[in-house]
PDB file of N, CA and C in Angstrom:
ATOM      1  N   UNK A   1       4.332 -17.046  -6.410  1.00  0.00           N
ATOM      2  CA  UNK A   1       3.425 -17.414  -7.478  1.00  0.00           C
ATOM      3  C   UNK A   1       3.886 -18.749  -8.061  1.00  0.00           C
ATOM      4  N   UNK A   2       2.776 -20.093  -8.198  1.00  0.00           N
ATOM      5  CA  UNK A   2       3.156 -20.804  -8.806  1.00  0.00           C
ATOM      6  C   UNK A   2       4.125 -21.029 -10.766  1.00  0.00           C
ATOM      7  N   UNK A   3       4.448 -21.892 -10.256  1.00  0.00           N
ATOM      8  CA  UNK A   3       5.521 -21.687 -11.855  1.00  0.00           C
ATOM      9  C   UNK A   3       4.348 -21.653 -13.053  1.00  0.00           C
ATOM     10  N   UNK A   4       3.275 -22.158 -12.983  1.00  0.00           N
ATOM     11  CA  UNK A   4       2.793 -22.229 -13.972  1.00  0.00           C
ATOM     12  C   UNK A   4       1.669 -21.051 -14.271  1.00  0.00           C
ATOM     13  N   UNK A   5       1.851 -20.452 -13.247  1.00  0.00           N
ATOM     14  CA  UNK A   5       0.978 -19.246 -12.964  1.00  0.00           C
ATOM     15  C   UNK A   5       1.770 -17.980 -13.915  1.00  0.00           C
ATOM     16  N   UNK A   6       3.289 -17.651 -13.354  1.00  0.00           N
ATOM     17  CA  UNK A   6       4.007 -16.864 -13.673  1.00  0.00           C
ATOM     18  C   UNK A   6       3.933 -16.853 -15.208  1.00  0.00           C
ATOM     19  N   UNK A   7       4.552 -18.050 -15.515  1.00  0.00           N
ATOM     20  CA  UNK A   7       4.537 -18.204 -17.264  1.00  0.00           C
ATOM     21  C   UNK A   7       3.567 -18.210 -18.201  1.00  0.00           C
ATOM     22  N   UNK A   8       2.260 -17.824 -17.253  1.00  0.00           N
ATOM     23  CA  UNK A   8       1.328 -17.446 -18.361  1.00  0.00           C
ATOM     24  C   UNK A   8       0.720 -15.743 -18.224  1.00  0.00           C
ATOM     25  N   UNK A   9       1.888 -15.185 -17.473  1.00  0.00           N
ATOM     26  CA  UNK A   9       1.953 -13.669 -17.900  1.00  0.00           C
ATOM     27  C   UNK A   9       2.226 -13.119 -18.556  1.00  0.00           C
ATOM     28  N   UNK A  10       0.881 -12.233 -19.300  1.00  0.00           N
ATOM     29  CA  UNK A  10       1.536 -11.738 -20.433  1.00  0.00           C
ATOM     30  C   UNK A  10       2.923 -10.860 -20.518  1.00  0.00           C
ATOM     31  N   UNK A  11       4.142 -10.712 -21.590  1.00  0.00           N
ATOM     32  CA  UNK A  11       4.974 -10.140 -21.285  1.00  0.00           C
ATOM     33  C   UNK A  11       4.853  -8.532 -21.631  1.00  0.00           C
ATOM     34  N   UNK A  12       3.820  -8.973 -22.459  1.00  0.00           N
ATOM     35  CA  UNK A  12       3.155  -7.070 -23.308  1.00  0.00           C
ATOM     36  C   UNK A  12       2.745  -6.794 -21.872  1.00  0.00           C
ATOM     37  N   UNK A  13       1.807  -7.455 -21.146  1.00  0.00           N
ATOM     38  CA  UNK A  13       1.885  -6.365 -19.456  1.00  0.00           C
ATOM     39  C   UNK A  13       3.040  -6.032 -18.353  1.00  0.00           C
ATOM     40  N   UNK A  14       4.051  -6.737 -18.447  1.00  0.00           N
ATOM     41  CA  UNK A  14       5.214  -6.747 -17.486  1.00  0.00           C
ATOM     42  C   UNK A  14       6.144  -6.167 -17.744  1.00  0.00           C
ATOM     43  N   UNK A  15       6.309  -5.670 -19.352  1.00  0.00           N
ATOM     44  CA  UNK A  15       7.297  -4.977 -20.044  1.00  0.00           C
ATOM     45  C   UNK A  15       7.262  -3.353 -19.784  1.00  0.00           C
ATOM     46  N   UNK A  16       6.002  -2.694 -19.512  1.00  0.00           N
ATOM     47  CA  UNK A  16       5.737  -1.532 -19.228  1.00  0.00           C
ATOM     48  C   UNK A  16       6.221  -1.174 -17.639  1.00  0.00           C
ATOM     49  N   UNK A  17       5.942  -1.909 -16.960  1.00  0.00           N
ATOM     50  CA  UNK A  17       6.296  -2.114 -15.280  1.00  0.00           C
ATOM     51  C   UNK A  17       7.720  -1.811 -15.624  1.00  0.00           C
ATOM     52  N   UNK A  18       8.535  -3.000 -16.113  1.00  0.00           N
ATOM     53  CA  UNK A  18      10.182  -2.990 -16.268  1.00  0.00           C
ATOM     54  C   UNK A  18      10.498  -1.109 -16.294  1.00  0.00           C
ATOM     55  N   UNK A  19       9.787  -1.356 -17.496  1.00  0.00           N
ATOM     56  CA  UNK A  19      10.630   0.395 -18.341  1.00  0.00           C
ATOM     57  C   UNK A  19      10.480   1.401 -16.488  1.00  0.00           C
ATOM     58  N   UNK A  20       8.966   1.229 -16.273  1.00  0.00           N
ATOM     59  CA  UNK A  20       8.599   2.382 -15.317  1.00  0.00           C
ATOM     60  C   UNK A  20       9.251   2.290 -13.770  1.00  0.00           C
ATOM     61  N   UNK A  21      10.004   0.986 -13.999  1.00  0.00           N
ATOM     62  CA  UNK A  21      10.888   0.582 -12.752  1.00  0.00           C
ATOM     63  C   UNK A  21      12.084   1.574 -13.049  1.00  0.00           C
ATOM     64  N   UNK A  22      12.880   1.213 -14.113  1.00  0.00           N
ATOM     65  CA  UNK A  22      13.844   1.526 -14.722  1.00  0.00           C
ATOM     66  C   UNK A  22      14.078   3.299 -14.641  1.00  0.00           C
ATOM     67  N   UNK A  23      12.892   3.585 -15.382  1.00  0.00           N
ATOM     68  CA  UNK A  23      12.926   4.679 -15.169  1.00  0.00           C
ATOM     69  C   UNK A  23      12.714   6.009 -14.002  1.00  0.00           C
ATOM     70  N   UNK A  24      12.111   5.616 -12.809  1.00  0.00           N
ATOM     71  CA  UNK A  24      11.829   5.563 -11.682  1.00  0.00           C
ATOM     72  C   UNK A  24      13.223   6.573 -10.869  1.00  0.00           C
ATOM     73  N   UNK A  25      14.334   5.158 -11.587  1.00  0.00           N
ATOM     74  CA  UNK A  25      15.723   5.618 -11.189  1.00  0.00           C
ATOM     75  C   UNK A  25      16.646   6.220 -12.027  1.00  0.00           C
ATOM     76  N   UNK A  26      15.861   6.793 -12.500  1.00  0.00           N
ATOM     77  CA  UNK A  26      16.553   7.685 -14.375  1.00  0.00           C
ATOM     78  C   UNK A  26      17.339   6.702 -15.468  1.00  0.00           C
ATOM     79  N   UNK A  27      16.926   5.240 -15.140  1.00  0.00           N
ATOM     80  CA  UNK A  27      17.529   4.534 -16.013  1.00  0.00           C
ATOM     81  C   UNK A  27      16.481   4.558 -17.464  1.00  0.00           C
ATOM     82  N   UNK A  28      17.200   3.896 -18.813  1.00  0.00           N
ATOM     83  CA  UNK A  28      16.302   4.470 -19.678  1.00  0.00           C
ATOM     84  C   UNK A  28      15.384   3.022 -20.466  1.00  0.00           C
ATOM     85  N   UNK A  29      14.742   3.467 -21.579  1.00  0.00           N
ATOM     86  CA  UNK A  29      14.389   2.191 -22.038  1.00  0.00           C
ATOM     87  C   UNK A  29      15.693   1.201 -23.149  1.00  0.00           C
ATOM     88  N   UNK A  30      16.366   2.245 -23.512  1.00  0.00           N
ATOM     89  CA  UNK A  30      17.268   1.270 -24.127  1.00  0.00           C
ATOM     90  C   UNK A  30      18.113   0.567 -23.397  1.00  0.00           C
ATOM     91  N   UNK A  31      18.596   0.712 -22.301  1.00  0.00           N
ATOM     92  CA  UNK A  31      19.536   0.009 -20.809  1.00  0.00           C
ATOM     93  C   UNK A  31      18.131  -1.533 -20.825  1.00  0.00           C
ATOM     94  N   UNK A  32      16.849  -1.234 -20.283  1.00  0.00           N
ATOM     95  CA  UNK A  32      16.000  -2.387 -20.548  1.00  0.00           C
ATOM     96  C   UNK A  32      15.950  -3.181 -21.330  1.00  0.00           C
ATOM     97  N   UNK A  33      15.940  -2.266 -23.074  1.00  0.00           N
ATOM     98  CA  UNK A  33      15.957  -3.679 -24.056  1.00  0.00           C
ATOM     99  C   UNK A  33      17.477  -3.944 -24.109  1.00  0.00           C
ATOM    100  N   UNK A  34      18.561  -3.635 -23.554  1.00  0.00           N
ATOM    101  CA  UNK A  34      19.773  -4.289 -23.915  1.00  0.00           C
ATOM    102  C   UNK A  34      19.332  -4.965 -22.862  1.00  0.00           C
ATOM    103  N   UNK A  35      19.247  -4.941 -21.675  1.00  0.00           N
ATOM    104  CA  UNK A  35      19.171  -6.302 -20.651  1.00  0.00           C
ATOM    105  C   UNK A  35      18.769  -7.439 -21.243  1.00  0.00           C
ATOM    106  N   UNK A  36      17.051  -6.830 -21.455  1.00  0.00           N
ATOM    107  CA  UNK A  36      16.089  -8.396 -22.507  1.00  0.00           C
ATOM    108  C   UNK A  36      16.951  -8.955 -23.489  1.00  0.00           C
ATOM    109  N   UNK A  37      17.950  -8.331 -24.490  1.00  0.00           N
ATOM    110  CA  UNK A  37      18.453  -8.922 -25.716  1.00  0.00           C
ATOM    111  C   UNK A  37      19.267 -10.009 -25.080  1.00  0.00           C
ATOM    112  N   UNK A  38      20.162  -9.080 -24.640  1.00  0.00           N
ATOM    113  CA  UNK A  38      21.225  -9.650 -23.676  1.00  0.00           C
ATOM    114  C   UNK A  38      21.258 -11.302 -23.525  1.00  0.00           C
ATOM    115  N   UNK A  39      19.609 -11.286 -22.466  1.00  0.00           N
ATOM    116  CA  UNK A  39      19.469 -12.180 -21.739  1.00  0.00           C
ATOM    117  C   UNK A  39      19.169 -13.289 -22.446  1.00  0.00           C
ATOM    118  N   UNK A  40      18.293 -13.321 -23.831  1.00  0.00           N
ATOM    119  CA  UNK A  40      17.170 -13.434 -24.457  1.00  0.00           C
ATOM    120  C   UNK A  40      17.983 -14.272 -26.254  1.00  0.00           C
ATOM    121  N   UNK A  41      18.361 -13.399 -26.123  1.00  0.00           N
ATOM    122  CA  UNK A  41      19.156 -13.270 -27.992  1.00  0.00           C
ATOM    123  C   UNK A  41      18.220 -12.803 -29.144  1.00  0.00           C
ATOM    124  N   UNK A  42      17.145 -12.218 -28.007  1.00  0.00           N
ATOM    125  CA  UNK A  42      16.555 -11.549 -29.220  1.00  0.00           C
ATOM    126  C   UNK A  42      17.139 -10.309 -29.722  1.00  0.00           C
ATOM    127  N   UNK A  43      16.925  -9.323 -31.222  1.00  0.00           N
ATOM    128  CA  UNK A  43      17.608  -8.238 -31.473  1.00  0.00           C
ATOM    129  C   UNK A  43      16.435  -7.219 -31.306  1.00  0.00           C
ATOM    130  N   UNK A  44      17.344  -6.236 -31.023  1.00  0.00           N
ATOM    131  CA  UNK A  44      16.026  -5.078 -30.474  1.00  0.00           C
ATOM    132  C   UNK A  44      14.593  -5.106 -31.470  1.00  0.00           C
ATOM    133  N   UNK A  45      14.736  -5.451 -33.132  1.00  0.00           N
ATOM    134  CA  UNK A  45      13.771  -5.389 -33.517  1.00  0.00           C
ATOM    135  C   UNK A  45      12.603  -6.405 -33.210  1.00  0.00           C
ATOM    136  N   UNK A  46      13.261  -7.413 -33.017  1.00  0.00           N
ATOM    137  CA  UNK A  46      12.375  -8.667 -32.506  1.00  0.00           C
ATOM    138  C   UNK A  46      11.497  -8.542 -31.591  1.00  0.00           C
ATOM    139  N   UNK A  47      12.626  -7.830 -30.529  1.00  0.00           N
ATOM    140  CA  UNK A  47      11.654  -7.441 -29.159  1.00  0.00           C
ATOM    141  C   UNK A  47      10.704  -6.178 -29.289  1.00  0.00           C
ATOM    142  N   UNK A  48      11.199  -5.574 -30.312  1.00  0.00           N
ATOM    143  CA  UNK A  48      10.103  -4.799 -30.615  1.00  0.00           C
ATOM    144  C   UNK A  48       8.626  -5.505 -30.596  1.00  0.00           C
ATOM    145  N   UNK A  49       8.680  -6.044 -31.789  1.00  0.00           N
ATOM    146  CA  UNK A  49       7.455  -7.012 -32.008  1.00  0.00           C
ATOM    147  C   UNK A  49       7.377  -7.778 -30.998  1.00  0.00           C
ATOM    148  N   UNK A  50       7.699  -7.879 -30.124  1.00  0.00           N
ATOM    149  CA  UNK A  50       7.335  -8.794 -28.514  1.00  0.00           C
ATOM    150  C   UNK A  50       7.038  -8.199 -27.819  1.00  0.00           C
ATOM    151  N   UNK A  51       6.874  -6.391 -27.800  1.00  0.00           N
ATOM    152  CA  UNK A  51       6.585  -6.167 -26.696  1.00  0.00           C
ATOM    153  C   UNK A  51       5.240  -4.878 -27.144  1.00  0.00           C
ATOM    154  N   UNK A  52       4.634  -5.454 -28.312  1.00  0.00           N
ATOM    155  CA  UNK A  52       3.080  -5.493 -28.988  1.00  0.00           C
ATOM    156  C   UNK A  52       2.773  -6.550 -29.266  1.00  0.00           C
ATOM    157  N   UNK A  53       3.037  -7.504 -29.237  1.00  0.00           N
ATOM    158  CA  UNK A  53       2.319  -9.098 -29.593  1.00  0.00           C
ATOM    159  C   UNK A  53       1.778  -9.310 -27.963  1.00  0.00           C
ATOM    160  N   UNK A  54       0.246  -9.927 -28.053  1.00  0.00           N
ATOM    161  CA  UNK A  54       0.092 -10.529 -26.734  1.00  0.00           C
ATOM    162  C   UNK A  54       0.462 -12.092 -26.491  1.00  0.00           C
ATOM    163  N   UNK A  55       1.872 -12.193 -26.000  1.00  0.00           N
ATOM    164  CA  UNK A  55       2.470 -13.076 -25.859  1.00  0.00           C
ATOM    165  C   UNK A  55       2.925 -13.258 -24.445  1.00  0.00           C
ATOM    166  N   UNK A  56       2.516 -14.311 -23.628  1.00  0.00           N
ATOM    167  CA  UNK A  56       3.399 -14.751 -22.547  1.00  0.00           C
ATOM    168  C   UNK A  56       4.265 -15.099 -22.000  1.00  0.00           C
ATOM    169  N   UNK A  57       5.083 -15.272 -20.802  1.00  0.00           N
ATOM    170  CA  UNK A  57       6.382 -15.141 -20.687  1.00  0.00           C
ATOM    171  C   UNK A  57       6.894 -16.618 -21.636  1.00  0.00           C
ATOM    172  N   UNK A  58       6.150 -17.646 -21.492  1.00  0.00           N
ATOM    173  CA  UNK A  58       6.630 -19.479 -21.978  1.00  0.00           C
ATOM    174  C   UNK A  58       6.743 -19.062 -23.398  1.00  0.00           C
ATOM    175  N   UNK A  59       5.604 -18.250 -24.233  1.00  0.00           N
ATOM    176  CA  UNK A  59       5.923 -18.092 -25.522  1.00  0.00           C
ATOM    177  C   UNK A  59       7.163 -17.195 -25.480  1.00  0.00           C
ATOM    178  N   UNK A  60       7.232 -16.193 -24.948  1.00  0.00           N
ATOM    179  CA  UNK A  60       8.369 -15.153 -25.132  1.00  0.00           C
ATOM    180  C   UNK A  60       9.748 -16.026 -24.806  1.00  0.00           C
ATOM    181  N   UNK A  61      10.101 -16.440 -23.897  1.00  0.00           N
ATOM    182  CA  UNK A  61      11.347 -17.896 -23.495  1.00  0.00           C
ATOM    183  C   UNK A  61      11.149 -18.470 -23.974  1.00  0.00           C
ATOM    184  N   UNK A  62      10.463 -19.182 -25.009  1.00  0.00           N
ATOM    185  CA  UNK A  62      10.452 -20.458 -26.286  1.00  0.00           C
ATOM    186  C   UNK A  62      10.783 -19.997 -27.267  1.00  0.00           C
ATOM    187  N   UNK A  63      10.653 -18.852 -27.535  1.00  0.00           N
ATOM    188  CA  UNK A  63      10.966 -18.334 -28.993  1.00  0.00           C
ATOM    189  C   UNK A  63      12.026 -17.558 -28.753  1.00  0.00           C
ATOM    190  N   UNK A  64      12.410 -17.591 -27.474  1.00  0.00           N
ATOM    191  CA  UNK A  64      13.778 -16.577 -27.134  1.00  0.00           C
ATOM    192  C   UNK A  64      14.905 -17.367 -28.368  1.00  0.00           C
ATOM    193  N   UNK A  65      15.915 -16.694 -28.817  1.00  0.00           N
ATOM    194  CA  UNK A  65      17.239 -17.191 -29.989  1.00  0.00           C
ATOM    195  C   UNK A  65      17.937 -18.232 -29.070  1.00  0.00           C
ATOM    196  N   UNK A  66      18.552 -17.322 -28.136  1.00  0.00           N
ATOM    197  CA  UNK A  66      19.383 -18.422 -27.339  1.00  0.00           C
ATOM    198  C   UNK A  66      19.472 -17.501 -25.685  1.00  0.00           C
ATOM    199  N   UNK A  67      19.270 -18.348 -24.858  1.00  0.00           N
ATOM    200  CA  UNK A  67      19.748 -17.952 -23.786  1.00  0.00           C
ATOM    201  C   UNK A  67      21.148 -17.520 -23.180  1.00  0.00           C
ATOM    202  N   UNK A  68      20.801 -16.725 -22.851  1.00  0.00           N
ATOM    203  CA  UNK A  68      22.954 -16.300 -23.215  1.00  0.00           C
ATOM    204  C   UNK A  68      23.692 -17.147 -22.019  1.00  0.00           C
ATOM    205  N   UNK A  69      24.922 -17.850 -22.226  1.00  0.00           N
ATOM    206  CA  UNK A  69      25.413 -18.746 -21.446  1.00  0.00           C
ATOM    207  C   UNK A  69      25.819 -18.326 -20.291  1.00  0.00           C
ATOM    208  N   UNK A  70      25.814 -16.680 -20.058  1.00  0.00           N
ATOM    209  CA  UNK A  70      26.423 -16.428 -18.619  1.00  0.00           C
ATOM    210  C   UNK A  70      25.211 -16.332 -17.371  1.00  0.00           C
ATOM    211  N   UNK A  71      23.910 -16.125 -17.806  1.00  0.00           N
ATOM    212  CA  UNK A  71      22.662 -16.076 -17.087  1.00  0.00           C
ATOM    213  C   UNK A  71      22.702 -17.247 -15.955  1.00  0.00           C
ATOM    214  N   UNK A  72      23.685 -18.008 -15.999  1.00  0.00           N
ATOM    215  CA  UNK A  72      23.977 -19.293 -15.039  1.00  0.00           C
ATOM    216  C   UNK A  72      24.491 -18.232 -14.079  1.00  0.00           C
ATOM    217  N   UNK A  73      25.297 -17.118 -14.262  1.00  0.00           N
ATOM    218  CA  UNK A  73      25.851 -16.341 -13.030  1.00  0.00           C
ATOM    219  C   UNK A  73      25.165 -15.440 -12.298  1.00  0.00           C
ATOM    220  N   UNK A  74      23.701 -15.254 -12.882  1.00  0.00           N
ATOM    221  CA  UNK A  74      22.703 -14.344 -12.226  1.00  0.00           C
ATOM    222  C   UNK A  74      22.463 -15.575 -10.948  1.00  0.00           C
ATOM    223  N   UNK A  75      23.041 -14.411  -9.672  1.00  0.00           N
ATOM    224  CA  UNK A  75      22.370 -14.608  -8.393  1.00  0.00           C
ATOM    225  C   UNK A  75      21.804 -14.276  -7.766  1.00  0.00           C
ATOM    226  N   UNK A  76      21.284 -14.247  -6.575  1.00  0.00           N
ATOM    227  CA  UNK A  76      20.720 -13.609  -5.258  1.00  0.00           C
ATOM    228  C   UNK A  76      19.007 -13.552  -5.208  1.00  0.00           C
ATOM    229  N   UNK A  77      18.540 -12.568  -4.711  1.00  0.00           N
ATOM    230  CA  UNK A  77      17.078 -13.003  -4.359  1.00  0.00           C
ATOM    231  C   UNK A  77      16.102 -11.984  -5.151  1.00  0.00           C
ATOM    232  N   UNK A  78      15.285 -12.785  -5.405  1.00  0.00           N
ATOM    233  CA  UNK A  78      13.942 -11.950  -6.056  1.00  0.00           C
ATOM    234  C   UNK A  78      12.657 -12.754  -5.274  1.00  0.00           C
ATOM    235  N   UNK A  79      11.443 -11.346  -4.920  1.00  0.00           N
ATOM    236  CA  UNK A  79      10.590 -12.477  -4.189  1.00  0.00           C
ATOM    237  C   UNK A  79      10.845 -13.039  -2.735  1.00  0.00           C
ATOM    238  N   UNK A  80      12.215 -12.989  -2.448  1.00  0.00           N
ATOM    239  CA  UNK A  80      12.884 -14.006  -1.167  1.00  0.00           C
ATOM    240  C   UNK A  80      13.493 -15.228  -1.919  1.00  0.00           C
ATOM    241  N   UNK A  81      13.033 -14.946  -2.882  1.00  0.00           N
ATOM    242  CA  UNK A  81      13.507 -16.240  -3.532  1.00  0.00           C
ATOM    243  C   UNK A  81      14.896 -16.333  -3.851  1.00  0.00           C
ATOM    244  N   UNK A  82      16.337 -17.445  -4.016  1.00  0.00           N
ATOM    245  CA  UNK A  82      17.159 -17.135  -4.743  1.00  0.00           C
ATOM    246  C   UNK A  82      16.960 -17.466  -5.620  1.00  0.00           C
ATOM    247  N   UNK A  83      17.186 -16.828  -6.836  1.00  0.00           N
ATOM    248  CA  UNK A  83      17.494 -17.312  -8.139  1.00  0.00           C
ATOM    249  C   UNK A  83      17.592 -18.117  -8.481  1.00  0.00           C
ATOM    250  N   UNK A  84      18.906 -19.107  -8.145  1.00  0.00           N
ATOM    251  CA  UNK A  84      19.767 -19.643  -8.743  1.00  0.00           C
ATOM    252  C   UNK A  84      19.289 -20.775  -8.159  1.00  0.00           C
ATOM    253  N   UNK A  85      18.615 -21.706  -7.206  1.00  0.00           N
ATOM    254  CA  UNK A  85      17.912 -22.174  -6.036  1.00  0.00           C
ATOM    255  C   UNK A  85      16.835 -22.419  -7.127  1.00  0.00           C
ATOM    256  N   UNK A  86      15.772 -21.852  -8.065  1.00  0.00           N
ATOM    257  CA  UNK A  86      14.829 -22.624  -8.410  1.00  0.00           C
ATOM    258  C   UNK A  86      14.903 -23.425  -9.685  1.00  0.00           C
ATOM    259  N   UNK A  87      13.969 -24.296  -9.002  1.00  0.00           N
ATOM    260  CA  UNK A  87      13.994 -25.719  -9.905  1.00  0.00           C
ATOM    261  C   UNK A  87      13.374 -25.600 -11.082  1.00  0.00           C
ATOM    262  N   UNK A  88      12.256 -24.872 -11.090  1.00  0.00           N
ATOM    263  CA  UNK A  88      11.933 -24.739 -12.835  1.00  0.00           C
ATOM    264  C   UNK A  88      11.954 -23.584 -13.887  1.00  0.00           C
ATOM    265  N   UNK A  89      12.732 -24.689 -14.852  1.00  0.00           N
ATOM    266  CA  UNK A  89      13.697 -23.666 -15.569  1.00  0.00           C
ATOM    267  C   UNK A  89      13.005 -22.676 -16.221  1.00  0.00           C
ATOM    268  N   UNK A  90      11.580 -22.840 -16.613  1.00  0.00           N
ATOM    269  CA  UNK A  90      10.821 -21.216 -17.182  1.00  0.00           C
ATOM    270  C   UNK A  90      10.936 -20.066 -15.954  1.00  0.00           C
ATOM    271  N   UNK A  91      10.203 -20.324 -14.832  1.00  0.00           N
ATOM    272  CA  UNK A  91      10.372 -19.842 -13.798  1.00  0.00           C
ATOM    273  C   UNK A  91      11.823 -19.134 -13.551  1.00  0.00           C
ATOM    274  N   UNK A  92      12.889 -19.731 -13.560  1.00  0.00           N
ATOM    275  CA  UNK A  92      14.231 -19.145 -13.313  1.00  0.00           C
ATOM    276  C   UNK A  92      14.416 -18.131 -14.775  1.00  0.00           C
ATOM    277  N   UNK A  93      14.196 -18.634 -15.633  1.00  0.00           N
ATOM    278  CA  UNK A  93      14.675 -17.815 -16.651  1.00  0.00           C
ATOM    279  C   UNK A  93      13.574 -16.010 -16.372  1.00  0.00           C
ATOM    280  N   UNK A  94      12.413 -16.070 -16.070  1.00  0.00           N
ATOM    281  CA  UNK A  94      11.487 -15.288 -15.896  1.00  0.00           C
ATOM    282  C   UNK A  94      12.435 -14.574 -14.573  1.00  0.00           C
ATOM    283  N   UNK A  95      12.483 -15.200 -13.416  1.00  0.00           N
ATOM    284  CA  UNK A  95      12.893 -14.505 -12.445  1.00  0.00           C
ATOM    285  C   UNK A  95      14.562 -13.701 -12.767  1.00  0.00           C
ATOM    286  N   UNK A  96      15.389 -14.416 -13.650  1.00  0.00           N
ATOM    287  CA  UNK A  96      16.599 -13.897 -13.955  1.00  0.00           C
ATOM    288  C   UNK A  96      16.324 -12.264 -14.577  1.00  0.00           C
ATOM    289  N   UNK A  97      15.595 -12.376 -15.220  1.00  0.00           N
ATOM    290  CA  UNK A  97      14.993 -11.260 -16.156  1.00  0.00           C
ATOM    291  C   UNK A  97      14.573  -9.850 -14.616  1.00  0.00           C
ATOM    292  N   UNK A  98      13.674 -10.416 -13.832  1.00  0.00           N
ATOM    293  CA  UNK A  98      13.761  -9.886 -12.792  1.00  0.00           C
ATOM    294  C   UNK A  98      14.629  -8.987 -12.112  1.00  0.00           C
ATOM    295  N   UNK A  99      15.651  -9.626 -11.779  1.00  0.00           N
ATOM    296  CA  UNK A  99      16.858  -9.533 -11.158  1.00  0.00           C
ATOM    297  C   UNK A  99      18.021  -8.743 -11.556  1.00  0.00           C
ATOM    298  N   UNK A 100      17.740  -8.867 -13.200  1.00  0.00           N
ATOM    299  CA  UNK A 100      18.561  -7.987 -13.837  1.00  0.00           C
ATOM    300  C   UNK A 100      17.557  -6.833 -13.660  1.00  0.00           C
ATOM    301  N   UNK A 101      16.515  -6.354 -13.913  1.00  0.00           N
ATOM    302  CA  UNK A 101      15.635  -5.194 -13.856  1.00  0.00           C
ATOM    303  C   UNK A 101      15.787  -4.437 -12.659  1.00  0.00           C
ATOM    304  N   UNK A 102      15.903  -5.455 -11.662  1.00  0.00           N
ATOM    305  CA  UNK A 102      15.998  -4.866 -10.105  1.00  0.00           C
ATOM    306  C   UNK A 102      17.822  -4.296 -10.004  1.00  0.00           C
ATOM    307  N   UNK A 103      18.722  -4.888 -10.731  1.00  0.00           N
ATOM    308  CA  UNK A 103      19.981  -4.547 -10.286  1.00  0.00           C
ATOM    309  C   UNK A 103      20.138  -3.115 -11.322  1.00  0.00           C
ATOM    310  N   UNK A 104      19.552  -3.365 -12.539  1.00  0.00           N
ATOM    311  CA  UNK A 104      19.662  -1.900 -12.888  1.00  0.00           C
ATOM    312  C   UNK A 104      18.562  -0.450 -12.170  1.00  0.00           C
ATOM    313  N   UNK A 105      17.545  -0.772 -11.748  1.00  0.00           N
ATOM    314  CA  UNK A 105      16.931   0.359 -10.808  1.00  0.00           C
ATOM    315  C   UNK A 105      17.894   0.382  -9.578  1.00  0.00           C
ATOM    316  N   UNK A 106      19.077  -0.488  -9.063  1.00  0.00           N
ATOM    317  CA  UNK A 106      19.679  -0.253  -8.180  1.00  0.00           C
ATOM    318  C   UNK A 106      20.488   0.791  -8.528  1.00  0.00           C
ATOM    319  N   UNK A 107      21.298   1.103  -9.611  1.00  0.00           N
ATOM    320  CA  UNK A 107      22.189   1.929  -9.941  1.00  0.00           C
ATOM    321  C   UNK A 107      23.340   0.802 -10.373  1.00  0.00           C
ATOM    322  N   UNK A 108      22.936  -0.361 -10.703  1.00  0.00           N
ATOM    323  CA  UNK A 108      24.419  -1.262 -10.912  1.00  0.00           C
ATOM    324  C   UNK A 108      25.007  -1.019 -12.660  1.00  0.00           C
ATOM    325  N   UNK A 109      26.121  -0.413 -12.864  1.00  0.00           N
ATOM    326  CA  UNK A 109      26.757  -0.590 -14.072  1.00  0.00           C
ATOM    327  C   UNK A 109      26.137  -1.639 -15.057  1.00  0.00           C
ATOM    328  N   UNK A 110      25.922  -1.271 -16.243  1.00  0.00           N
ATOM    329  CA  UNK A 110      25.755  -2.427 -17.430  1.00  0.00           C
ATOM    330  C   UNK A 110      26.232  -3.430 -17.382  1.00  0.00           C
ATOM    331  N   UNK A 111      28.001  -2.986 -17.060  1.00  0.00           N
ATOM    332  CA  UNK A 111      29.017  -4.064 -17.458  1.00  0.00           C
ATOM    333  C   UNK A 111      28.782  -5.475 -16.054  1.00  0.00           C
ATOM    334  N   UNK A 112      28.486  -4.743 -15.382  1.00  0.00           N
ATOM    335  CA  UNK A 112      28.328  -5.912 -13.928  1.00  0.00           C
ATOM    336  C   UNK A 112      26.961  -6.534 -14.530  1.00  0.00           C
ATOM    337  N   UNK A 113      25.739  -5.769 -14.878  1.00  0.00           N
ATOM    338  CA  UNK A 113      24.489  -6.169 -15.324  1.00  0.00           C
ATOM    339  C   UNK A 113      24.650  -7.838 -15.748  1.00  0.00           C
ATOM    340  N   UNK A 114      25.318  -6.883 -16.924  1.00  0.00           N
ATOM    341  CA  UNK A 114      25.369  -8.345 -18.179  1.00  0.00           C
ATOM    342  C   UNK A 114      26.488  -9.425 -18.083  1.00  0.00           C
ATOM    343  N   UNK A 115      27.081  -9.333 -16.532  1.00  0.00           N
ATOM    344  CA  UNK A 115      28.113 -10.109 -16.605  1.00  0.00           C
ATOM    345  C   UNK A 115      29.024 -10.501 -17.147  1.00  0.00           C
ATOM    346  N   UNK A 116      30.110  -8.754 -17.539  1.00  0.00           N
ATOM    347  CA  UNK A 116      31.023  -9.189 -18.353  1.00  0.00           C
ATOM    348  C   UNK A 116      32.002  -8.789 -17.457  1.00  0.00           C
TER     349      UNK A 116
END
């Protein structure tokens, strides 16, 4: 999907997918919003209200607090895609978000999750 395509998905529709991924593999919704905070610097209440606002991914990553500095260490592939390999930075930040969603329906520990 083009970059400019992706970032105008809403995140109120993609947020329900996450949970039903998540949960799929008995993971829960709070493991999800710690990922998003995590990633994001938003606090769970924030994302509360982000994930009933119809807001898209560019608004949701623009108004993100801060991007957390270790998200540079999210690797490998989403899509076929690597990660770490694309050039635009909404796009990567969207696909990082991904990647963490996919490594927790894998069964991967928090602590590996969030790269500590």
């Amino acid at each position: 999907m083009p970059a400019r395509e992706i970032s105008k998905l809403l995140f109120t529709t993609v947020y329900p997918l996450y949970l039903q991924k998540a949960a799929r593999k008995n993971r829960t919704k709070e493991e999800v919003d710690t990922i998003i905070c995590w990633l994001t610097g938003y606090t769970r209440e924030q994302l509360a209200r982000h994930t009933t606002a119809n807001i898209d991914f560019q608004t949701f990553f623009d108004q993100a607090p801060l991007i957390h500095p270790n998200s540079s260490h999210i690797t490998g592939l989403v899509c076929g895609v690597r990660v770490e390999a694309i050039q635009d930075p909404m796009t990567q930040k969207i696909r990082y978000l991904d990647k963490l969603i996919d490594e927790l329906a894998k069964g991967r520990s928090m602590d590996k999750i969030l790269r500590q």
